[in-house]
Protein backbone atom coordinates (compact mmCIF):
# COMPACT_ATOMS: atom_id res chain seq x y z
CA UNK A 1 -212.97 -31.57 88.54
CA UNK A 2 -214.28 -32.45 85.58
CA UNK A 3 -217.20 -33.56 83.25
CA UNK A 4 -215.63 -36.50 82.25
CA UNK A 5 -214.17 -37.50 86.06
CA UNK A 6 -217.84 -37.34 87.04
CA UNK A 7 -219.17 -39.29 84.05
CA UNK A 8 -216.64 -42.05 84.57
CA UNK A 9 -217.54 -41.80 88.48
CA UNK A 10 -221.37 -41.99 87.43
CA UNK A 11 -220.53 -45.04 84.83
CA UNK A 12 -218.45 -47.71 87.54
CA UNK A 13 -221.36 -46.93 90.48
CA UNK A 14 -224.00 -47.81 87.34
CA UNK A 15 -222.01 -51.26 86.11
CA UNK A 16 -220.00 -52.12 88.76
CA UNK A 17 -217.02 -52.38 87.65
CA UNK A 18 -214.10 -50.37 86.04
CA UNK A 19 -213.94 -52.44 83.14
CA UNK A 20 -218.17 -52.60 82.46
CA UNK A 21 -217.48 -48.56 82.92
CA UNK A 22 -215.03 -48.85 80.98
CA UNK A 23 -216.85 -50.55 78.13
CA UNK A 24 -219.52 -48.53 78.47
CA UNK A 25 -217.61 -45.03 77.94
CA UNK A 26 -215.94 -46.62 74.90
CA UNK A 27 -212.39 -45.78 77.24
CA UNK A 28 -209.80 -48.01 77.92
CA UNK A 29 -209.98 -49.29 81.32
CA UNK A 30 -206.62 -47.49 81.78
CA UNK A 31 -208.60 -44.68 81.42
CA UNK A 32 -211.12 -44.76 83.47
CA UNK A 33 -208.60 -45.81 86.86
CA UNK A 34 -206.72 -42.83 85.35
CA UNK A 35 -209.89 -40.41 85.67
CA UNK A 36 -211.11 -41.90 89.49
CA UNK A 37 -207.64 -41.29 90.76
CA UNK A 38 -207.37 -37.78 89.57
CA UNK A 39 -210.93 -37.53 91.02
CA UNK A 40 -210.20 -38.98 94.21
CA UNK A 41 -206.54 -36.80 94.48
CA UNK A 42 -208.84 -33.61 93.99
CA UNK A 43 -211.83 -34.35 96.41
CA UNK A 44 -208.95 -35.77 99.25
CA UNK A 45 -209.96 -39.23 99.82
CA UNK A 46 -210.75 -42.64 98.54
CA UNK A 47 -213.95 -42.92 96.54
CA UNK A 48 -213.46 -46.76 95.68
CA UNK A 49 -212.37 -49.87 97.85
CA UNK A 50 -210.31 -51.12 95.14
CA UNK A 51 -210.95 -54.55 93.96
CA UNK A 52 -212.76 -57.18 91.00
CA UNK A 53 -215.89 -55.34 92.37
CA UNK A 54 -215.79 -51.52 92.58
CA UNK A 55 -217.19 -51.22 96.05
CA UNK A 56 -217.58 -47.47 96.99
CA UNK A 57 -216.11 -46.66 100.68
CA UNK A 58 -217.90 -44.73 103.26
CA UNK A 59 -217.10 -41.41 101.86
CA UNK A 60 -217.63 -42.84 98.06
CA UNK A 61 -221.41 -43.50 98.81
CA UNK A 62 -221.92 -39.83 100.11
CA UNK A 63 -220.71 -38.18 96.96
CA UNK A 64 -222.53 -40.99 94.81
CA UNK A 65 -225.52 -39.66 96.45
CA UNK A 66 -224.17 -35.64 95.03
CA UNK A 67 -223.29 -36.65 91.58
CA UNK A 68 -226.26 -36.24 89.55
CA UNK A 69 -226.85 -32.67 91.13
CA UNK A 70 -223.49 -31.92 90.47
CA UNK A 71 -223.37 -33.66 86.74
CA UNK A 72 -226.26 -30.92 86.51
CA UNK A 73 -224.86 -28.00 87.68
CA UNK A 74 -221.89 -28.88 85.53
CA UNK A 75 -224.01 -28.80 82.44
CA UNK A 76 -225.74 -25.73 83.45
CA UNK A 77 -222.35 -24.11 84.17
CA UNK A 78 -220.77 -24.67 81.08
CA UNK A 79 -224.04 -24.09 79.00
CA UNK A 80 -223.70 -20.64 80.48
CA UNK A 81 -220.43 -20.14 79.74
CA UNK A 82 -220.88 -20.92 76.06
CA UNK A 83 -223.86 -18.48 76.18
CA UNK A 84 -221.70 -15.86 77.45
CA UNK A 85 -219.28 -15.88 74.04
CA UNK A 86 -219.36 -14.57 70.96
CA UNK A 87 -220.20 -17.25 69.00
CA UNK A 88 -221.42 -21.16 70.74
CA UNK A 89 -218.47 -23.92 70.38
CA UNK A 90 -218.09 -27.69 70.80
CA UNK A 91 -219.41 -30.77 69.34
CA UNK A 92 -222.98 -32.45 68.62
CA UNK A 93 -223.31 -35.79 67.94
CA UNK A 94 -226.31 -37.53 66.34
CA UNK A 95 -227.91 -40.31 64.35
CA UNK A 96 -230.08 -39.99 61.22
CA UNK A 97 -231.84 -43.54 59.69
CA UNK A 98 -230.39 -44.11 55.80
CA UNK A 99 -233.71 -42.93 53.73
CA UNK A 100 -233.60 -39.22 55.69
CA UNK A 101 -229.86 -39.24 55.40
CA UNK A 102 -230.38 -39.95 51.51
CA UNK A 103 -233.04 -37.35 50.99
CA UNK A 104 -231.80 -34.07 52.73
CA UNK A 105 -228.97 -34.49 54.99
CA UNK A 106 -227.18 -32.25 52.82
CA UNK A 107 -229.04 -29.35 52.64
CA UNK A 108 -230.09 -29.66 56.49
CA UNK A 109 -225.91 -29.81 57.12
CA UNK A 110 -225.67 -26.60 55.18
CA UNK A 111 -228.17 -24.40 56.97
CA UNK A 112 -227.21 -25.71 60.49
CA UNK A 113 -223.27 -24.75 59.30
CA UNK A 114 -224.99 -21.24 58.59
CA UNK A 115 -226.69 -20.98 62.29
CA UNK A 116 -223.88 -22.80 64.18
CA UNK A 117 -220.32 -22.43 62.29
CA UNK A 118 -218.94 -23.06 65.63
CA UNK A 119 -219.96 -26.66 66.31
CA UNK A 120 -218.48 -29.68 65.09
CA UNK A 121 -220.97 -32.37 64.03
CA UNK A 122 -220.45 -36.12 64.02
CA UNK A 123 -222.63 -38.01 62.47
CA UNK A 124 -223.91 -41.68 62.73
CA UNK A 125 -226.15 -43.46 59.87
CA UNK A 126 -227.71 -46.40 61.29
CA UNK A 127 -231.11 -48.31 61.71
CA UNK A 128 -233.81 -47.19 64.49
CA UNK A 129 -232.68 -49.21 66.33
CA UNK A 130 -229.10 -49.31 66.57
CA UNK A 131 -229.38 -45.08 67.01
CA UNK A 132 -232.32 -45.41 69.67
CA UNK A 133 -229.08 -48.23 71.54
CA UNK A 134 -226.87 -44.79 70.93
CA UNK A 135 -228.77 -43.09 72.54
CA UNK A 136 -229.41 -45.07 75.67
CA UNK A 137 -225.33 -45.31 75.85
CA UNK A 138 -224.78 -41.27 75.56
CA UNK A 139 -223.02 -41.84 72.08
CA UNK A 140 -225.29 -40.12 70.25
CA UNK A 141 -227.25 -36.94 71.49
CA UNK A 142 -230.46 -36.57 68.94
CA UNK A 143 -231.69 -38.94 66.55
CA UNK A 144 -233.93 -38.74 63.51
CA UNK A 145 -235.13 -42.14 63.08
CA UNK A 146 -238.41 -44.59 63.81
CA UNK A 147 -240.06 -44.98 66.81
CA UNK A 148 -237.89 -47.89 68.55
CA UNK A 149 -238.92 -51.02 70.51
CA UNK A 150 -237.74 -49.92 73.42
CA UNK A 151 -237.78 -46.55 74.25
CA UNK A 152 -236.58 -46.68 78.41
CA UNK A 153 -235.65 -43.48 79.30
CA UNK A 154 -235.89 -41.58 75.88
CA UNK A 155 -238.82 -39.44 74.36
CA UNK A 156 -240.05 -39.73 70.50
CA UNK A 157 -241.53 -36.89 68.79
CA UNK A 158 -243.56 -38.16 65.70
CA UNK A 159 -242.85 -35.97 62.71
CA UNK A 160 -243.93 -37.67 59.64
CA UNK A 161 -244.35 -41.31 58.53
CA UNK A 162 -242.14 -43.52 55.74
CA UNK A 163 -244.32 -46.05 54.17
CA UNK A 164 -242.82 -49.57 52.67
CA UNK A 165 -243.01 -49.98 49.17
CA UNK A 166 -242.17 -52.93 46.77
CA UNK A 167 -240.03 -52.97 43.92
CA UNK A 168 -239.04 -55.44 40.85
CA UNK A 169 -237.42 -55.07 37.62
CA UNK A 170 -239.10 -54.24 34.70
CA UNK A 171 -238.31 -57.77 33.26
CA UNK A 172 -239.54 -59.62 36.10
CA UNK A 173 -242.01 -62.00 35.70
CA UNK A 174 -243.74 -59.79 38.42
CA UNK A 175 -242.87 -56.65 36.20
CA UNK A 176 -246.60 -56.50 34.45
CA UNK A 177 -248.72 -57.30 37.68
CA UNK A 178 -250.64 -54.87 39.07
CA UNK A 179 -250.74 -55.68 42.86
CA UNK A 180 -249.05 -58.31 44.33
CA UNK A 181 -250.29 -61.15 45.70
CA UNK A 182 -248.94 -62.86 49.08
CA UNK A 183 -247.97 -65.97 47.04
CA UNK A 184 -245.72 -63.98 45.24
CA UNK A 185 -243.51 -63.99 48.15
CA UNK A 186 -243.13 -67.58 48.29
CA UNK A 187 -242.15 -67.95 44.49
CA UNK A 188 -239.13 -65.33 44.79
CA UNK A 189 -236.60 -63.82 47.38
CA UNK A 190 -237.49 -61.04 49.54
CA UNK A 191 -234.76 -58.62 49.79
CA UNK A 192 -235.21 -56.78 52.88
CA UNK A 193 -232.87 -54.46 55.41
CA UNK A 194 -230.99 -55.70 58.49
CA UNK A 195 -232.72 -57.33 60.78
CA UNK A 196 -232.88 -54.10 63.18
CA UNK A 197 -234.42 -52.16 60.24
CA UNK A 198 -238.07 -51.27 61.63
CA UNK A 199 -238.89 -52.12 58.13
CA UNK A 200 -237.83 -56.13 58.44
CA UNK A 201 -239.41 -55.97 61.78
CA UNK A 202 -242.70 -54.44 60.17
CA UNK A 203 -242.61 -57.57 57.11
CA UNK A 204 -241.52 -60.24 60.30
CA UNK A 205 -245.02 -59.00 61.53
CA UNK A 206 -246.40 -58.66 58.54
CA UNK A 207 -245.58 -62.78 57.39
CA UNK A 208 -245.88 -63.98 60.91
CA UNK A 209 -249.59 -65.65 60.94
CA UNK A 210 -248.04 -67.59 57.92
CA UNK A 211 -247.25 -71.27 58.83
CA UNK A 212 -243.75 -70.10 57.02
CA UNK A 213 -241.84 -67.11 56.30
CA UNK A 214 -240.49 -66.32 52.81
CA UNK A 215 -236.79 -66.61 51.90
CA UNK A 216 -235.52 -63.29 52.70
CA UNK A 217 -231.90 -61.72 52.39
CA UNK A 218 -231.76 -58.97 54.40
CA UNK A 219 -228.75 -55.78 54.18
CA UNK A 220 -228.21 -53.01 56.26
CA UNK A 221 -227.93 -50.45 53.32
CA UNK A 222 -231.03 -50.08 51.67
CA UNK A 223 -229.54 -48.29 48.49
CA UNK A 224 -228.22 -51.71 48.11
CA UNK A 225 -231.60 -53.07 47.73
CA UNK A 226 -232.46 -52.52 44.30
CA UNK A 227 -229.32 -54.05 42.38
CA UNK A 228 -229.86 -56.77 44.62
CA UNK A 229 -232.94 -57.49 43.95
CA UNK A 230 -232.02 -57.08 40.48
CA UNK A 231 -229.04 -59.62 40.38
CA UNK A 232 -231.43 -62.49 42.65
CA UNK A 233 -234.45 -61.90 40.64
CA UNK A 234 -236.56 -61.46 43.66
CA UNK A 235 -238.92 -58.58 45.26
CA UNK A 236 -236.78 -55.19 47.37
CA UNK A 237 -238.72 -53.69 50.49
CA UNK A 238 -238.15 -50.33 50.46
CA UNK A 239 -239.57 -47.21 51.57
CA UNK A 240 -241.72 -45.33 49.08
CA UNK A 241 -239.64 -41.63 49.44
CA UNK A 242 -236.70 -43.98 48.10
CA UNK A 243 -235.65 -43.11 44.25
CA UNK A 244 -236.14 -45.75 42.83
CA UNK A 245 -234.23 -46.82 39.23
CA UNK A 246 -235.66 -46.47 36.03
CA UNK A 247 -235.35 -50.11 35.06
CA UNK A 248 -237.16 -50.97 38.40
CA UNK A 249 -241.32 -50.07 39.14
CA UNK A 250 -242.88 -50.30 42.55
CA UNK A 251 -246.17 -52.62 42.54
CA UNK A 252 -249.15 -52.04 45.38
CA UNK A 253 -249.04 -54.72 48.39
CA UNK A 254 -251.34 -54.18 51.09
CA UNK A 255 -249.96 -54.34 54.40
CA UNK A 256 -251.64 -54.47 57.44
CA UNK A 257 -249.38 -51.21 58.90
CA UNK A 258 -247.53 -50.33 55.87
CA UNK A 259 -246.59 -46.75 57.78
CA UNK A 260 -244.01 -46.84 60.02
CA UNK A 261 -243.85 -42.90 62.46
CA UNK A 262 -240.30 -41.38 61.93
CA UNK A 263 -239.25 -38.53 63.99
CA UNK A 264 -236.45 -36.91 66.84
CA UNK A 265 -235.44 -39.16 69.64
CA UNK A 266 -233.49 -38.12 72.33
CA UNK A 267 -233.10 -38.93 75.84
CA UNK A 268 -234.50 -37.63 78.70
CA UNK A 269 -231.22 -37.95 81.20
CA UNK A 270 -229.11 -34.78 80.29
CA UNK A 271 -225.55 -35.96 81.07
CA UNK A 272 -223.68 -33.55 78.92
CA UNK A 273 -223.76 -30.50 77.35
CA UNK A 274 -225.17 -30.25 73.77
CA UNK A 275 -224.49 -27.24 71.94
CA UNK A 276 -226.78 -26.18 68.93
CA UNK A 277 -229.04 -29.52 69.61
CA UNK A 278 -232.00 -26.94 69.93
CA UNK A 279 -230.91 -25.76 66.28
CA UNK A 280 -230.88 -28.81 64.62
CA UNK A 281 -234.30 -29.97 65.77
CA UNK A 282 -235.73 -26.69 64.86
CA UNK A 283 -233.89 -27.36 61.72
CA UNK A 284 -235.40 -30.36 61.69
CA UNK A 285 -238.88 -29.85 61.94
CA UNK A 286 -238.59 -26.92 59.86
CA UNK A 287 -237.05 -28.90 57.00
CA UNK A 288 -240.65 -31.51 57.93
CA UNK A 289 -242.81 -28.67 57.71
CA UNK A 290 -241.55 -27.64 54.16
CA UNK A 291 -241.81 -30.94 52.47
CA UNK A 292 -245.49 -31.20 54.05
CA UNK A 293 -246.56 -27.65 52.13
């Protein structure tokens, strides 16, 4: 048997069904019959009484109660096996928020190709939240990204912190202020990122005790933020280790918690292998501890 038989197993006890499993695994449903049958043909009886509801039989519920331990062993298993060769193979998956994918993904790429030419790596660019959602669902393994909302089963190690900054063009009528002033935000648009940006959940807070909130248009890229806020005239949110363009400046607004903790998440339910994970966050706080010196 097989990782993925046991995973798929795992998934339709956890939702229910085949196709909740199946949505959940990002298979077809198809797929996921296709991987309980061959399952069920190894181990020599039924696992499932098959219906709308995927009730286990008596057998099923006995191996349910085996599946974790052997999910583990599994893992262990084939982490040995990898040990064993000459060089570590397979594929790492993992999510990175857009202002630490836009200053050093590159170079962090290059010296974990150095340490691990073996390893494939897929990458996902997303907000904190959306990657901290990856990683409840096993789609991602690591994340560098903000602390999220809700962190259920997953652990957040605090590496450095991103502040939010404010930007306007030059030619503004904001451009020759030096701080600005809450009112400001009333008089022109906010332009802010996605609404699961930590930073648009920091402002939300920020404008909450207001009786109203300004105009906002929020985007999910926010290297899209300063021609934006160019072309509507109004104010970008940004962070402050964002470039920012020459024909923009950045003017002081005091925030209650301008600072927002960025650092590795990644859960604490191992339910695959991940080969050269331990690399990249090494890489990773390396590459932290560098920029701090």
């Amino acid at each position: 048997m097989g990782l993925k038989e046991l995973l798929a197993f795992q998934a339709v006890i956890e939702q229910g069904t085949f196709a909740k499993a199946a949505e959940k695994l990002h298979y077809a449903q198809s797929t996921v019959t296709a991987q309980i049958q061959r399952l069920e043909k190894e181990l020599g009886f039924k696992l499932f009484n098959r219906g709308w509801e995927a009730e286990l039989t008596e057998a099923g519920k006995l191996y349910a109660g085996e599946v974790e331990g052997l999910i583990r062993h599994w893992i262990h298993v084939h982490n040995q096996a990898l040990s064993l060769g000459d060089e570590e193979k397979g594929v790492l998956t993992f999510g990175v928020i857009e202002p630490a994918a836009e200053n050093g993904l590159a170079q962090l790429m290059e010296n974990f190709r150095k340490s691990k030419p073996g390893i494939e790596c897929r990458i996902l660019i997303d907000s904190s939240e959306r990657l901290a959602r990856a990683i409840h669902t096993g789609e991602i393994d690591l994340a560098l990204c903000g602390r999220p909302r809700d962190m259920g089963s997953a652990y957040f190690e605090s590496l450095y912190e991103e502040e939010i900054a404010f930007i306007v063009d030059r030619s503004h009528p904001l451009g020759g202020q030096d701080r600005l002033r809450v009112e400001d935000f009333y008089r022109y648009p906010l332009i802010a990122g996605g609404e699961d940006c930590l930073y648009h959940l920091r402002l939300k807070q920020e404008f909450s005790t207001y009786p109203t909130k300004p105009f906002t248009c929020t985007v999910s890229r926010l290297s899209s933020i300063p021609a934006l806020t160019r072309a509507m005239g109004g104010i970008g949110a940004v962070v402050s280790t964002m470039p920012v363009p020459q024909e923009m400046r950045c003017i002081p607004y005091t925030l209650e918690h301008s600072r927002i903790p960025v650092g590795l998440l990644w859960s604490e339910e191992e339910r695959r292998p991940c080969p050269g994970r331990d690399v990249l966050e090494q890489l990773i706080r390396s590459a932290h501890k560098m920029s701090e010196t």
